[in-house]
Protein backbone atom coordinates (compact mmCIF):
# COMPACT_ATOMS: atom_id res chain seq x y z
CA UNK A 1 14.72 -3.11 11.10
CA UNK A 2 17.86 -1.35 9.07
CA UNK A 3 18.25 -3.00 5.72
CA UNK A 4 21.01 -2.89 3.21
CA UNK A 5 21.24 0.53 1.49
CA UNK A 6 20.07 0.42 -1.35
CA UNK A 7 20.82 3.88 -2.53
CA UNK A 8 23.86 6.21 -2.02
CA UNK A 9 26.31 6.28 1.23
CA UNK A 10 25.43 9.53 1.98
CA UNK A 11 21.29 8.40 1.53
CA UNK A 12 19.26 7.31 4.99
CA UNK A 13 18.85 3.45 5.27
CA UNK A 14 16.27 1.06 3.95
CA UNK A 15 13.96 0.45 7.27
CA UNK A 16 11.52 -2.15 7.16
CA UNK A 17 8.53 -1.90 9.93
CA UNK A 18 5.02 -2.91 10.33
CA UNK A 19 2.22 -0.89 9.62
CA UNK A 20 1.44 -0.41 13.26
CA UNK A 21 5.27 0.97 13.94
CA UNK A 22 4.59 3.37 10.68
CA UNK A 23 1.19 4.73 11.95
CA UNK A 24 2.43 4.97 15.28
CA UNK A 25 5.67 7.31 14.35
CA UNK A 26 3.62 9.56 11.59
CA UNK A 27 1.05 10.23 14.07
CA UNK A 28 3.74 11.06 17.04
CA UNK A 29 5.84 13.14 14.68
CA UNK A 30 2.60 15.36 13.14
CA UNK A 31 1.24 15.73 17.23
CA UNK A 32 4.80 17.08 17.86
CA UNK A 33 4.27 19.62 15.49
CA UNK A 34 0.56 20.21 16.67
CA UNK A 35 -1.09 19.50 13.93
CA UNK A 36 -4.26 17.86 14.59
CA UNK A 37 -4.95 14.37 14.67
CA UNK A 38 -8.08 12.27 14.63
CA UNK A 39 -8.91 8.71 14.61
CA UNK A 40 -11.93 6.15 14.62
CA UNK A 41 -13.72 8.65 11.80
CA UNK A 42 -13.83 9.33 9.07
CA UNK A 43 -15.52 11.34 5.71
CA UNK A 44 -19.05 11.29 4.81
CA UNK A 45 -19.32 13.76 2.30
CA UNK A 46 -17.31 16.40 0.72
CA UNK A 47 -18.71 19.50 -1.39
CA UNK A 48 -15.92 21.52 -2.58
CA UNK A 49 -13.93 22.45 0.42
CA UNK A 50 -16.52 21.94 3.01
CA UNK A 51 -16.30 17.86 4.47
CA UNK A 52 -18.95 16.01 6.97
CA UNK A 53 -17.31 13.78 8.88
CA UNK A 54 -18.50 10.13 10.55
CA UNK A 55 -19.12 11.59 13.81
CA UNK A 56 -21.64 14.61 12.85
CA UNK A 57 -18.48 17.31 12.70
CA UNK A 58 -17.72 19.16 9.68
CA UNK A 59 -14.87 21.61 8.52
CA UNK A 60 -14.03 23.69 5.91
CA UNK A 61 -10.53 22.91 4.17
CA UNK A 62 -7.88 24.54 1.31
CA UNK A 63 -6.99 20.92 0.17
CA UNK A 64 -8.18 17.36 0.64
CA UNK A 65 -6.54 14.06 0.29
CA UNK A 66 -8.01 10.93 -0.35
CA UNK A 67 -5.74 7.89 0.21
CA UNK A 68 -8.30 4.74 1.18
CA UNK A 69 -7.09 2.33 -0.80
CA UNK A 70 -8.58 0.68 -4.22
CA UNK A 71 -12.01 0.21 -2.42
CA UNK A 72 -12.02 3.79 -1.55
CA UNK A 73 -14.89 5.66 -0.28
CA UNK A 74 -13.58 9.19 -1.34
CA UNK A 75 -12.92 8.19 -4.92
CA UNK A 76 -17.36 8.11 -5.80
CA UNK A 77 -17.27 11.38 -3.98
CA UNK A 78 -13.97 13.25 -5.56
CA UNK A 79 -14.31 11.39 -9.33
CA UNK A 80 -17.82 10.20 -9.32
CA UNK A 81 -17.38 9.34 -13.03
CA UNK A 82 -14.24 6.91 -12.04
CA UNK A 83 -14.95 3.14 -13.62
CA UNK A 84 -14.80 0.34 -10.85
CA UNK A 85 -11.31 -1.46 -10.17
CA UNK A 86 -10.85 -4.76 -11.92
CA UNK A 87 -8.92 -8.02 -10.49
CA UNK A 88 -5.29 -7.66 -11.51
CA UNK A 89 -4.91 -11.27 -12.11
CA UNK A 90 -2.66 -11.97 -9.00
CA UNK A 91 -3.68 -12.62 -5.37
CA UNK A 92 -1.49 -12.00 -2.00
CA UNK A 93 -0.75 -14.17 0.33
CA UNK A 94 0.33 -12.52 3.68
CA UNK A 95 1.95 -13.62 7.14
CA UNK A 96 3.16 -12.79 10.74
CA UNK A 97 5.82 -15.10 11.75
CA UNK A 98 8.82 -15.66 13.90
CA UNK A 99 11.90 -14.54 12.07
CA UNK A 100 14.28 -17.24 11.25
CA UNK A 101 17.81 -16.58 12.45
CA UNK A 102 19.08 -17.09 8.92
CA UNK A 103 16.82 -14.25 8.14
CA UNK A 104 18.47 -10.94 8.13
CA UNK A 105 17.36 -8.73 5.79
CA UNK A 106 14.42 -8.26 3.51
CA UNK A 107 14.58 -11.03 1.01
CA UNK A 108 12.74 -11.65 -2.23
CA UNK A 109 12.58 -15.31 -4.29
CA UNK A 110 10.95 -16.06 -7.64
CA UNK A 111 9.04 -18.85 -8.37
CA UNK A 112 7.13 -19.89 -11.99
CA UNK A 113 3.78 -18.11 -10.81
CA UNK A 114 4.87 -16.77 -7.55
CA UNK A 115 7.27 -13.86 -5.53
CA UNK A 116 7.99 -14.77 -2.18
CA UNK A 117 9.23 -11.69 -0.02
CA UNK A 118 10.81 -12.40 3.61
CA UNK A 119 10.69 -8.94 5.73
CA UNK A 120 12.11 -8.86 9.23
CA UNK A 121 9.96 -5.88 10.81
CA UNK A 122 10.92 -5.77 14.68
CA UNK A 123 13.19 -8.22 16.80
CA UNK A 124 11.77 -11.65 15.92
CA UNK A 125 9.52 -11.05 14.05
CA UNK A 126 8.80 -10.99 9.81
CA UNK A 127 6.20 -9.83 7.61
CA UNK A 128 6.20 -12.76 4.57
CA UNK A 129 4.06 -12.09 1.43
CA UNK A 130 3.42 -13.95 -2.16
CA UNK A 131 2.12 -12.88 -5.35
CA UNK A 132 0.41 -15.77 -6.82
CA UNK A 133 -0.78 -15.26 -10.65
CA UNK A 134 -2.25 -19.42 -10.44
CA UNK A 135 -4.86 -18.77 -7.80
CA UNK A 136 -8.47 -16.94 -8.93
CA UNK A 137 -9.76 -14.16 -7.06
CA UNK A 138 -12.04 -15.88 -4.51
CA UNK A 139 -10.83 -16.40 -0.77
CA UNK A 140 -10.66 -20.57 -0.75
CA UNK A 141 -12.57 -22.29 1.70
CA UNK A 142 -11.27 -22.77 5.07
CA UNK A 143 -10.43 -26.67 4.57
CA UNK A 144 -8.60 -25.30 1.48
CA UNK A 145 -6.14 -22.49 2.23
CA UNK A 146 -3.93 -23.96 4.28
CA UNK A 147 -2.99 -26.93 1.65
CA UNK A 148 -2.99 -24.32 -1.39
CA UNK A 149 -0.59 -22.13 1.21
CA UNK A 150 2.08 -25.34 1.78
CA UNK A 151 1.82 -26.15 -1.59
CA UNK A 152 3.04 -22.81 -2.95
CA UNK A 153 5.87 -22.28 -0.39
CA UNK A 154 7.16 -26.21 -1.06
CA UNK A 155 8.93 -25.13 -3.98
CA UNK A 156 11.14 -22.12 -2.27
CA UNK A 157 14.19 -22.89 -0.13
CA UNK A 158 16.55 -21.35 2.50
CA UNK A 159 14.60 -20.49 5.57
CA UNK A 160 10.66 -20.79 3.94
CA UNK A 161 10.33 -24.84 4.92
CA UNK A 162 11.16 -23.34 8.82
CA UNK A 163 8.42 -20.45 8.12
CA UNK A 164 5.96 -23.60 6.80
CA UNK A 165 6.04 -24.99 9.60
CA UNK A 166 5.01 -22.41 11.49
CA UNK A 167 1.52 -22.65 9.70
CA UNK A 168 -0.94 -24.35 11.03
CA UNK A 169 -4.36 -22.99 10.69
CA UNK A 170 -6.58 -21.14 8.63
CA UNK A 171 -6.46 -18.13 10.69
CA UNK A 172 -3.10 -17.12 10.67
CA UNK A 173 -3.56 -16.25 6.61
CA UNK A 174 -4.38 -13.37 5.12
CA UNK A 175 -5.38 -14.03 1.36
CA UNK A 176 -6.53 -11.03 -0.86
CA UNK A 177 -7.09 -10.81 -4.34
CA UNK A 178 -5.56 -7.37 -6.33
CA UNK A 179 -7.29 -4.98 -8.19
CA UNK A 180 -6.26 -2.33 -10.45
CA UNK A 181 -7.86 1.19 -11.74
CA UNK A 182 -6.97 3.56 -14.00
CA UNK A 183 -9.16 7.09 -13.98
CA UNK A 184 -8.24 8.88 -16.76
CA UNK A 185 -6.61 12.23 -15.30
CA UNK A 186 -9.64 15.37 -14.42
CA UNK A 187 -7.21 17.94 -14.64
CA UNK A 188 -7.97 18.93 -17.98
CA UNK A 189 -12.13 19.53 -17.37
CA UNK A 190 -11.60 20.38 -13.39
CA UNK A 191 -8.68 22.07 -12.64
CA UNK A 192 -9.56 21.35 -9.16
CA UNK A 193 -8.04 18.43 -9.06
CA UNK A 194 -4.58 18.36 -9.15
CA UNK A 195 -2.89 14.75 -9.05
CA UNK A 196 -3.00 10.97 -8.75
CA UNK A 197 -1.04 8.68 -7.36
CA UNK A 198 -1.02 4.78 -7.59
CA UNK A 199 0.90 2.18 -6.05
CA UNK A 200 0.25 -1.41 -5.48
CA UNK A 201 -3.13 -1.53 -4.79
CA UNK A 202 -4.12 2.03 -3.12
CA UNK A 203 -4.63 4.78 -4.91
CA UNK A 204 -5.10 8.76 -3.52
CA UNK A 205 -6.87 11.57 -4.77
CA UNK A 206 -5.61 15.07 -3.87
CA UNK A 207 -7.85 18.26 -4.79
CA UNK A 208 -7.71 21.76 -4.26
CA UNK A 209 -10.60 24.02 -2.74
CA UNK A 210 -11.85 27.07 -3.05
CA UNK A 211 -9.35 28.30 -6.10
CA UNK A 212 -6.06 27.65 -4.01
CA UNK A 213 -2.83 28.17 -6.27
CA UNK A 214 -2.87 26.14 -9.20
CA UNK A 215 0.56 26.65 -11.01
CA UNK A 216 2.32 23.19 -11.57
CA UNK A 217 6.05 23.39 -10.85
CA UNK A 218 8.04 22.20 -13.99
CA UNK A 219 9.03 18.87 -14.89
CA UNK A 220 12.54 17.96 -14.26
CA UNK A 221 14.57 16.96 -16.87
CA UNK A 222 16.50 13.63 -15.80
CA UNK A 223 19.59 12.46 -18.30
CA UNK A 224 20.16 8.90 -19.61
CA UNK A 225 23.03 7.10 -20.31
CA UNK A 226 22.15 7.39 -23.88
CA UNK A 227 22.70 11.14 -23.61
CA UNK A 228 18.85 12.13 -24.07
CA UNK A 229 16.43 13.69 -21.80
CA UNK A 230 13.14 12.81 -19.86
């Protein structure tokens, strides 16, 4: 769904879609440029540049990604020195709903302990989520959620006592605590590896095989409005 723009006129649009929509539109655009694609498998081992796969197949690859998430099973095999993630202290609350007809755009709403985002994703529907910092890392029980859910949305406005209402049972909640990890960087002991990205609660691994280039392009210098660099 197009959103406000957020960035300059000349910039493409803020789109907000489900995760189906994206999967679905990065795996037609990489078959249209015939690059292979494979689902319902995935890595059992990797040793250097050679990778066993799920489904008794192997290759033999210049560069490997890992992005499975914060319980990722390439992490052990990429970094098997990596500590184990740790809660973050907040837990998400997550929804499919009808979209209200107030609701146009992606909206956001602050609460004591909680953020409340509203994201229309496709023609009535929205995607709602909510940190919560007051809840402990354990799912509640069943007879549970649903009260600790109402109670937390009571306090927001606009269109969320319409989206409470469309909450009736257990099921239709998706409750997951956050975790965080930091891996100190292996570049400097295996310049095989070559990067690490986090965000929210996923975090990849890329690494080089079999002594592809490993010149770093330079860092960009980017000016503040105090007149110094970074």
């Amino acid at each position: 769904m197009p959103q406000v723009n957020v960035l300059g006129p000349d910039d493409a649009p803020f789109v907000t879609m489900s995760r189906i929509a994206l999967h679905e539109v990065l795996e037609e655009r990489l078959r249209s440029l015939d690059v292979p694609v494979r689902l319902g498998v995935t890595v059992s081992s990797v040793d250097d540049g050679d990778v066993a796969f799920t489904d008794g197949t192997s290759g033999s690859y210049d560069l490997i990604v890992g992005a499975d998430g914060v319980h990722s099973t390439m992490r052990p095999m990429l970094l098997p020195d990596a500590p184990e993630s740790a809660y973050a202290g907040q837990v998400i609350w997550r929804l499919d709903v009808r979209t209200p007809t107030e609701l146009e755009r992606y909206t956001i709403m602050l609460g004591r302990e909680t953020r409340l985002g509203l994201v229309p994703i496709a023609p009535g529907r929205a995607y709602v989520w909510m940190l919560d910092s007051s809840a402990g890392p354990e799912r509640p029980p069943a007879d549970r959620l649903l009260d600790m859910l109402q109670e937390r949305l009571s306090i927001f406005g606009f269109v969320v006592p319409e989206i409470a209402t469309q909450i009736t049972e257990p099921s239709q909640i998706d409750f997951r605590a956050l975790y965080w990890l930091l891996v100190r960087p292996p570049c400097a002991r295996d310049p095989g590896h070559v990067g690490r990205v986090r965000c929210h609660s996923s975090v990849g691994y890329v690494r080089r095989a079999r002594g592809a280039g490993r010149r770093r392009p330079p860092l960009r210098r980017v000016g503040r409005a105090d007149g110094r660099t970074v």
